[in-house]
Structure formats: structure tokens, C-alpha cells
C-alpha atoms as a PDB file:
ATOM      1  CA  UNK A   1       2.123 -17.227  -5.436  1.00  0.00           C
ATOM      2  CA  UNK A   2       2.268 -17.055  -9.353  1.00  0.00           C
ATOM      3  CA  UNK A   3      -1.302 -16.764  -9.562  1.00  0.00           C
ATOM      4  CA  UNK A   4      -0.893 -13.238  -7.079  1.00  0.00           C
ATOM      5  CA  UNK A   5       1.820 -11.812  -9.510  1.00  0.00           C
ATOM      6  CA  UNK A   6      -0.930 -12.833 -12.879  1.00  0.00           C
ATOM      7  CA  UNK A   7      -3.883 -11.161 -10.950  1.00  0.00           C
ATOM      8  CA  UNK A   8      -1.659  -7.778 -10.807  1.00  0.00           C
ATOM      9  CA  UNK A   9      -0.965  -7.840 -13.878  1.00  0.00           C
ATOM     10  CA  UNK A  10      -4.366  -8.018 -15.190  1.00  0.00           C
ATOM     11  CA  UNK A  11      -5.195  -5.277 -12.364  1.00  0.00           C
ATOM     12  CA  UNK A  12      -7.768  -7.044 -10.416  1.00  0.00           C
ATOM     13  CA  UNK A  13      -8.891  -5.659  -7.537  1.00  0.00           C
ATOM     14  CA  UNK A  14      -8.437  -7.363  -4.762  1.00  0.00           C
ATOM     15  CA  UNK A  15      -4.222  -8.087  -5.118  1.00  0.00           C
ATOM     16  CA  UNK A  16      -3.467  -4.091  -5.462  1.00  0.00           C
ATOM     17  CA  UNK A  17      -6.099  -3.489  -2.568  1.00  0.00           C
ATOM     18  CA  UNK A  18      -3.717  -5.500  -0.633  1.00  0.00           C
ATOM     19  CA  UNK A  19      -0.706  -4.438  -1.221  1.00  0.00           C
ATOM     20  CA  UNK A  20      -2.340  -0.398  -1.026  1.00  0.00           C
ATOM     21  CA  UNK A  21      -3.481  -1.915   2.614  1.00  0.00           C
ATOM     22  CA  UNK A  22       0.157  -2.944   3.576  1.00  0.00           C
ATOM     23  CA  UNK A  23       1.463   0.454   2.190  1.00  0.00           C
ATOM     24  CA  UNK A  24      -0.925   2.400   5.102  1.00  0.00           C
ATOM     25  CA  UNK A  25      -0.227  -0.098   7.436  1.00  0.00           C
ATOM     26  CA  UNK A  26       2.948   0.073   7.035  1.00  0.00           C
ATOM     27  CA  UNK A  27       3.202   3.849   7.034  1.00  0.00           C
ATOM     28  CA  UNK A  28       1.198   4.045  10.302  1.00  0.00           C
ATOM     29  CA  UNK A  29       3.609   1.844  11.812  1.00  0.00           C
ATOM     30  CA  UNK A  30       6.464   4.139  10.477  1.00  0.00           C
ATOM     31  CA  UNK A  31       5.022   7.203  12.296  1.00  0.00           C
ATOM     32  CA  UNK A  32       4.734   5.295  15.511  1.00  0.00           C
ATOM     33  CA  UNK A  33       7.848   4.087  16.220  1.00  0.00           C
ATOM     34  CA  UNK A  34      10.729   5.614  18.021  1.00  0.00           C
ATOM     35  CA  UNK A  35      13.653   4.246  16.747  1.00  0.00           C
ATOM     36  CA  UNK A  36      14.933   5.200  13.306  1.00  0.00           C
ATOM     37  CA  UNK A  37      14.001   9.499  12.213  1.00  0.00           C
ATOM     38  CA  UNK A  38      14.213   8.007   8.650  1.00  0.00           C
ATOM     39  CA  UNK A  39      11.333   5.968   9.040  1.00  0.00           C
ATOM     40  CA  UNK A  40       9.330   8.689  10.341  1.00  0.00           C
ATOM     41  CA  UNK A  41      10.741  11.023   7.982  1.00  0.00           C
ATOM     42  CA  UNK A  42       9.377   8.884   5.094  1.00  0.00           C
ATOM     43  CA  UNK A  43       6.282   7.831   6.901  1.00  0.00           C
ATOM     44  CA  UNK A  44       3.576  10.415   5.676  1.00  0.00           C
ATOM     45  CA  UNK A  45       4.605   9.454   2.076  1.00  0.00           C
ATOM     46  CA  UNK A  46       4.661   6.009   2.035  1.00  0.00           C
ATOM     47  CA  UNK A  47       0.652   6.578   4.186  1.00  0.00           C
ATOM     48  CA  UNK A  48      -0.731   9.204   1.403  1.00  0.00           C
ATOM     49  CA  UNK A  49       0.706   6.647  -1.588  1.00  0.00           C
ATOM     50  CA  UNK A  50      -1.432   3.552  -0.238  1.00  0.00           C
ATOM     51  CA  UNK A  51      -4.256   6.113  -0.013  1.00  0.00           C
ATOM     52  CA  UNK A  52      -4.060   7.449  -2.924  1.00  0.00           C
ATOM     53  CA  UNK A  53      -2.976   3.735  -4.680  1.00  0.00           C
ATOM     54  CA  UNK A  54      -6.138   2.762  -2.914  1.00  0.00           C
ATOM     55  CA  UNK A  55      -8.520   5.441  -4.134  1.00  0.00           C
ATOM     56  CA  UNK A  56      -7.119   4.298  -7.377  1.00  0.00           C
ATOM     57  CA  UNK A  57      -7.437   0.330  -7.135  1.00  0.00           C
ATOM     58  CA  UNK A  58     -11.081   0.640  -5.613  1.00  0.00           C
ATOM     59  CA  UNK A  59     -12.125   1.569  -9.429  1.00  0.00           C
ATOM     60  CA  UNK A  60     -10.605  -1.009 -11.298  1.00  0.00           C
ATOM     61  CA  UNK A  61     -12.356  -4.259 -11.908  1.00  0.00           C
ATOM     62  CA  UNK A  62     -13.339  -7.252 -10.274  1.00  0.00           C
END
């Protein structure tokens, strides 16, 4: 686990690619569900971050 929280902060790619991938997963599962209007409320934002974290990420280094 300590080696995950290093690798972010040398901003590798593959750890913030990650956690960008669980940010538009977990928006998509936001807009989906039926239960709770914050969660959709909130769920285009938290989708367009992990994009946009992830258009961001995909350029740093290996």
C-alpha cells in the first residue's frame, strides 16, 4: 500500500489512471441509481473530473 501512495507522488501513470478510472466508474454508477437525488445531482461532476483527471494522467510519465 505505501508503495501506491510513493508512485502518486512521483505522478506515475498508472496509480492516477486508477483512481481517474474509479472516479468515472463511480460517477456512472451515481447516475444510475435510484435511491439518493444527491448522488445523481453530483454525478455528472464527479464523471467529467475522472475524464478530465484522465486526459490529464494519460500524459504524464511512465
Amino acid at each position: 500500500m505505501n508503495i501506491f501512495f510513493n508512485g502518486l507522488r512521483r505522478f506515475r501513470r498508472s496509480q492516477w489512471e486508477l483512481v481517474a478510472s474509479i472516479l468515472i466508474a463511480a460517477g456512472v454508477v451515481m447516475l444510475m441509481q435510484p435511491f439518493a437525488l444527491w448522488m445523481f445531482s453530483y454525478s455528472f461532476i464527479v464523471t467529467l473530473v475522472g475524464t478530465v483527471m484522465f486526459i490529464i494522467v494519460s500524459h504524464f510519465p511512465e
